[in-house]
Protein backbone atom coordinates (compact mmCIF):
# COMPACT_ATOMS: atom_id res chain seq x y z
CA UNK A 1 78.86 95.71 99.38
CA UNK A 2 81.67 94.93 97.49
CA UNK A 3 80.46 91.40 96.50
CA UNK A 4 77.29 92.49 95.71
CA UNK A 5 78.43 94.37 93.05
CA UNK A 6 81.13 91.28 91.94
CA UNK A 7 78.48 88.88 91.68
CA UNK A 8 77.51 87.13 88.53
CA UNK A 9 74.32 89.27 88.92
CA UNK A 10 76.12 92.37 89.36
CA UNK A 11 78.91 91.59 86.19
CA UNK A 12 75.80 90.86 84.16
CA UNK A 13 74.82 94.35 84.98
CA UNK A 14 77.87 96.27 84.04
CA UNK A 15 78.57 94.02 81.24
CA UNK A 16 75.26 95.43 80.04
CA UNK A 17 75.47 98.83 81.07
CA UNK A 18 78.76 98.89 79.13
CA UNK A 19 77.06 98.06 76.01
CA UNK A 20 74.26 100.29 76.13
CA UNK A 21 76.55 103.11 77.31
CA UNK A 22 79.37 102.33 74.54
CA UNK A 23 77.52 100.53 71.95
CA UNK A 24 78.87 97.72 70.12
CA UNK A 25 81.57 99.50 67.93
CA UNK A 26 83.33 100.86 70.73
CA UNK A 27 83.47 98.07 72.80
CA UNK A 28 86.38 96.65 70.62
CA UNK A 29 88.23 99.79 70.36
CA UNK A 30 87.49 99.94 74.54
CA UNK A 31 89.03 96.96 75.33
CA UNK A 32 92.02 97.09 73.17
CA UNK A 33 92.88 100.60 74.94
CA UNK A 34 92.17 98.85 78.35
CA UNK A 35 95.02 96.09 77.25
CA UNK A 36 97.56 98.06 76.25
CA UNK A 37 97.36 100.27 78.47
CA UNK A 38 97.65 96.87 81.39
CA UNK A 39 100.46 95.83 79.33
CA UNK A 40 102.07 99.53 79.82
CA UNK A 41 101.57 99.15 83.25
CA UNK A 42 103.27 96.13 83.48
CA UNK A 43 105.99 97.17 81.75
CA UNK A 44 106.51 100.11 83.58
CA UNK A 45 106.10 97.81 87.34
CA UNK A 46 108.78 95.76 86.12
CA UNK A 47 111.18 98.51 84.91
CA UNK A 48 110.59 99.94 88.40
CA UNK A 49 111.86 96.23 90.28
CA UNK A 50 114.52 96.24 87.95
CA UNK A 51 115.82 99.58 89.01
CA UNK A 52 115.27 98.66 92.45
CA UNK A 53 117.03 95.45 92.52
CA UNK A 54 120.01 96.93 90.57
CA UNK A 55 120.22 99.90 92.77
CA UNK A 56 120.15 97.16 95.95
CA UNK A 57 122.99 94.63 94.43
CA UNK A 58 125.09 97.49 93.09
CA UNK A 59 125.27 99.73 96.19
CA UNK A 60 124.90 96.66 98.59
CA UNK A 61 122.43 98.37 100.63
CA UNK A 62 118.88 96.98 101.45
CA UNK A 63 115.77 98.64 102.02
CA UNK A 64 114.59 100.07 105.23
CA UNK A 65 118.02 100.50 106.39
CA UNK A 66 121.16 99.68 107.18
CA UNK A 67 122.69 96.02 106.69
């Protein structure tokens, strides 16, 4: 079902549904919330393996247990 939808018949489809729904003035102002907020994610995933990979050198422990 899944690739139904993620065919180039079915992006077609919500690439046009998208501009009907959204119009074409919002579609900018769409997509540059969409990136920022990916970039924000990103940011925050790394943060997280940083933490996690300080936390593991400094204490000398490793995940899921004992060494």
């Amino acid at each position: 079902m899944l690739a139904e939808i993620f065919s180039m018949d079915g992006m077609v489809f919500i690439v046009l549904a998208v501009a009907v729904l959204f119009g074409s003035t919002q579609i900018p102002k769409l997509a540059r919330s969409l990136g920022s907020a990916r970039s924000e994610f990103k940011k925050g995933l790394a943060e997280v393996q940083d933490t996690s990979s300080d936390t593991e050198t400094s204490t000398g422990a490793h995940i899921g247990g004992q060494a």
